[in-house]
N, C-alpha and C. Protein backbone atom coordinates (compact mmCIF):
# COMPACT_ATOMS: atom_id res chain seq x y z
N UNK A 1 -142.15 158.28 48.00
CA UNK A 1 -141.46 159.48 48.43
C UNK A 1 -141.84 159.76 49.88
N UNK A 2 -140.81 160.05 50.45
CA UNK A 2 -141.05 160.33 52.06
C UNK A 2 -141.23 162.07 52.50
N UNK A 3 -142.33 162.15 52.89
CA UNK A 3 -142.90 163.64 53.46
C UNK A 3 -142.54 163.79 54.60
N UNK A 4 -142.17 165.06 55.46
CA UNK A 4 -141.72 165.88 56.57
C UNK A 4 -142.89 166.54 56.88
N UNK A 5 -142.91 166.60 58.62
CA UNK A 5 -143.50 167.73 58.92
C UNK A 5 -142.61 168.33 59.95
N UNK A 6 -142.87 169.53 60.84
CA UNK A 6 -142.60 170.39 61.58
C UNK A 6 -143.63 170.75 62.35
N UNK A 7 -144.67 170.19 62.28
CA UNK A 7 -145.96 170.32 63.16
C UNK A 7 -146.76 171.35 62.82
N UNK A 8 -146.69 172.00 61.50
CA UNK A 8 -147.70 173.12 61.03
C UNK A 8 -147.73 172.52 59.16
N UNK A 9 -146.00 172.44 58.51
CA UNK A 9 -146.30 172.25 57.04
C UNK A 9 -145.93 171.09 57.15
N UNK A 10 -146.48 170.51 56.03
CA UNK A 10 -145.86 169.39 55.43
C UNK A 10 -144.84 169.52 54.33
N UNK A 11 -143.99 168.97 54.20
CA UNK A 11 -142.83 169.26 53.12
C UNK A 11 -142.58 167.84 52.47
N UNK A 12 -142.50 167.84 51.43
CA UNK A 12 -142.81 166.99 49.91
C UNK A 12 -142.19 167.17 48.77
N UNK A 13 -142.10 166.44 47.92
CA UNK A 13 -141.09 166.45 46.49
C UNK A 13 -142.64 166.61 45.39
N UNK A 14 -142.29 167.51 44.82
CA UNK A 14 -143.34 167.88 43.75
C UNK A 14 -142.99 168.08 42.13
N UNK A 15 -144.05 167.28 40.88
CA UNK A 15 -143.33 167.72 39.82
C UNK A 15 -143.61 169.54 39.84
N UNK A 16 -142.99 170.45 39.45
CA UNK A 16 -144.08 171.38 39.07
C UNK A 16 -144.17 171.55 37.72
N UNK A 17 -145.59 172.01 37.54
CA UNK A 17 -146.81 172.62 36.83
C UNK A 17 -146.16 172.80 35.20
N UNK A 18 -146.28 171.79 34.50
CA UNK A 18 -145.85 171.86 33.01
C UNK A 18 -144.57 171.90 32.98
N UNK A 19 -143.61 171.36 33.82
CA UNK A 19 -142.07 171.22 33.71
C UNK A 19 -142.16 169.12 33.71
N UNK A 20 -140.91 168.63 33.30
CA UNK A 20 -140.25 167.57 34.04
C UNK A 20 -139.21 167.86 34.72
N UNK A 21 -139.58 169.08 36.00
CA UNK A 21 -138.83 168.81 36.82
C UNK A 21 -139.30 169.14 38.55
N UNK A 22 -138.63 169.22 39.24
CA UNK A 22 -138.87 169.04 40.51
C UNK A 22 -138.41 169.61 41.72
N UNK A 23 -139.23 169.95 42.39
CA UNK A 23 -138.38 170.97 43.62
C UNK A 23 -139.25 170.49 45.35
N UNK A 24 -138.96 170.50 46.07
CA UNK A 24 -139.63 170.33 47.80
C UNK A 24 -140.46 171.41 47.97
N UNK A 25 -141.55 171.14 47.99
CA UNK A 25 -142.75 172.33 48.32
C UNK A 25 -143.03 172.07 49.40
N UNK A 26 -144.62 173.06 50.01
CA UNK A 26 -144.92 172.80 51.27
C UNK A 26 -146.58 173.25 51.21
N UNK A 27 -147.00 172.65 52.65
CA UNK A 27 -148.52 173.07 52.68
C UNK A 27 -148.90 172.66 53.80
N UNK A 28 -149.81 173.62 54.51
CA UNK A 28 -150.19 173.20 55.89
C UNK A 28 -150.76 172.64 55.83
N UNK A 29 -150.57 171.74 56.98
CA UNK A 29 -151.31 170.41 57.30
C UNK A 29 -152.94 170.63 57.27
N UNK A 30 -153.58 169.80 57.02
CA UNK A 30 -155.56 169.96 57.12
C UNK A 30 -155.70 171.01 55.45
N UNK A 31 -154.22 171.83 55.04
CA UNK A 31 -155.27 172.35 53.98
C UNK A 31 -156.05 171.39 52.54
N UNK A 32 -156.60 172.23 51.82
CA UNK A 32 -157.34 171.57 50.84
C UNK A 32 -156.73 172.33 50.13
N UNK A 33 -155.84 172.63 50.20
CA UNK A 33 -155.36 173.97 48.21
C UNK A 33 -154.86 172.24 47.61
N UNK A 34 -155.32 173.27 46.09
CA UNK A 34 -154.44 171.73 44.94
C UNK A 34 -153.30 172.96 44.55
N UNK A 35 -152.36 172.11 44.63
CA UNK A 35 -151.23 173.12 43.68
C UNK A 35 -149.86 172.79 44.86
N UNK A 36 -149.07 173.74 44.04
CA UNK A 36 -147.60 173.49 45.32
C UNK A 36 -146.84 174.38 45.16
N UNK A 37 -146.41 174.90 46.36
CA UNK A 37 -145.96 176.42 47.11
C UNK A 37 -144.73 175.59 47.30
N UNK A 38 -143.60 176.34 46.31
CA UNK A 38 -142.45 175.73 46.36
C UNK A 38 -141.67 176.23 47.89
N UNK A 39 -140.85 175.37 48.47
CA UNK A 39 -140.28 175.85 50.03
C UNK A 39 -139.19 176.86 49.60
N UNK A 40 -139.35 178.22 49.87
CA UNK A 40 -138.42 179.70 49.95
C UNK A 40 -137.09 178.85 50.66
N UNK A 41 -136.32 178.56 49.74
CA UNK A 41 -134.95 178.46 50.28
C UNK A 41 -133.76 179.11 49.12
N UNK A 42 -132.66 179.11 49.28
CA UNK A 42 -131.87 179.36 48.49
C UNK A 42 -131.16 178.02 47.73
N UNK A 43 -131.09 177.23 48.89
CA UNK A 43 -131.03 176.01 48.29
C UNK A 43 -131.78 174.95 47.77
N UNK A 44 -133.04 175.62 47.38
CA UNK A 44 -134.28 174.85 46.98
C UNK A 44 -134.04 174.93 45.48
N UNK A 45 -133.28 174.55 44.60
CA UNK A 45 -133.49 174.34 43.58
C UNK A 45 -133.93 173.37 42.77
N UNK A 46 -134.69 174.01 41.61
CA UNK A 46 -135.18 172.88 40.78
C UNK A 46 -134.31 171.86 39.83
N UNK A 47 -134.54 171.01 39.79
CA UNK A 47 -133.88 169.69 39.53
C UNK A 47 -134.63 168.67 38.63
N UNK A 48 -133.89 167.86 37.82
CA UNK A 48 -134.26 167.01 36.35
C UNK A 48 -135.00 166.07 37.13
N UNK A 49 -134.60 165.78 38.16
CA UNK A 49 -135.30 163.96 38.95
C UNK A 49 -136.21 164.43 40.71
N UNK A 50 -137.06 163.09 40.61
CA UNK A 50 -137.60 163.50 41.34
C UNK A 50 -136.40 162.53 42.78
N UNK A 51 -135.77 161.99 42.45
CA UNK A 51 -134.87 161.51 43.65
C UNK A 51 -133.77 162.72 44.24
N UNK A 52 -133.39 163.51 42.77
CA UNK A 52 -132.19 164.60 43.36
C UNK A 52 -132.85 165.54 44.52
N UNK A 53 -134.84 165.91 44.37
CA UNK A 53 -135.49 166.20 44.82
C UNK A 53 -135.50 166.14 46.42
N UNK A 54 -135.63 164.89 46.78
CA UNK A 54 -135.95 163.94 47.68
C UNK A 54 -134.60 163.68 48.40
N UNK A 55 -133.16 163.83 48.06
CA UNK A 55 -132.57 163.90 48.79
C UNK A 55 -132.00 165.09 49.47
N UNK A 56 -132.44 165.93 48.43
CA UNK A 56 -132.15 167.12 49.69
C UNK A 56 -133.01 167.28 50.60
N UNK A 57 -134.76 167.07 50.19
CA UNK A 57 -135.22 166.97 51.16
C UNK A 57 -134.98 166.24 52.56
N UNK A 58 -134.57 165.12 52.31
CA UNK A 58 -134.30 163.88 53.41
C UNK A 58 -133.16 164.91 54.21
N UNK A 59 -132.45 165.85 53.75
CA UNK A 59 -130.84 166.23 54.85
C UNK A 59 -131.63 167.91 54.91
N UNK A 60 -132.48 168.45 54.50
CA UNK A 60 -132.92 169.31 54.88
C UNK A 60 -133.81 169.01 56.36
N UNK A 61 -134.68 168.04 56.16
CA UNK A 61 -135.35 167.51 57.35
C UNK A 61 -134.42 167.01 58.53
N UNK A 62 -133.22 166.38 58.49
CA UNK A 62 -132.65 166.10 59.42
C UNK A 62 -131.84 167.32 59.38
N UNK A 63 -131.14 168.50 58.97
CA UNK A 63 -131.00 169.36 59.53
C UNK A 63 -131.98 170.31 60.83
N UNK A 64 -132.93 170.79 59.85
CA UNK A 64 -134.13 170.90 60.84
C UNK A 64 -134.55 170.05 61.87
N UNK A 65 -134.80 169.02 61.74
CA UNK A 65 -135.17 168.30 62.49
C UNK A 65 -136.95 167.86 62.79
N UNK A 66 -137.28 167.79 61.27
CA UNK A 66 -138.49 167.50 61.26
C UNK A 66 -138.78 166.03 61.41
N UNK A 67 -140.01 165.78 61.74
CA UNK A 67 -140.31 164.36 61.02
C UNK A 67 -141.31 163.84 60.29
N UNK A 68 -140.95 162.44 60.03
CA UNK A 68 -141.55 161.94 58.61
C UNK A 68 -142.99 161.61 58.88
N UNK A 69 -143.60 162.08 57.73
CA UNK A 69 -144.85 162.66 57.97
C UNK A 69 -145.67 161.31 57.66
């Protein structure tokens, strides 16, 4: 899976926490938290696969214009 940054978070495809399913979280770079802070979007929804995941991430990042981390 391919990670984004923006030069502060990193942005990532995550299962979350007792689901099989999956949404793009985030976390600043250098931290040490375990866990995952799903990314506040409207179009951040959770999803059955971790690829449906991963491609929005991939056109969210090239919207923004982050890069691969």
């Amino acid at each position: 899976m391919v990670k984004y940054t923006d030069g502060k978070y990193i942005y990532y495809v995550s299962a979350l926490l007792g689901d099989k399913k999956y949404a793009v979280c985030k976390k600043e770079i250098g931290s040490k938290n375990f866990g995952n802070h799903k990314y506040k979007s409207s179009a951040n929804k959770t999803v059955q696969t971790e690829g449906e995941a991963q491609d929005y991430l991939d056109r969210l990042a090239e919207r923004k214009g982050w890069q691969e981390y």
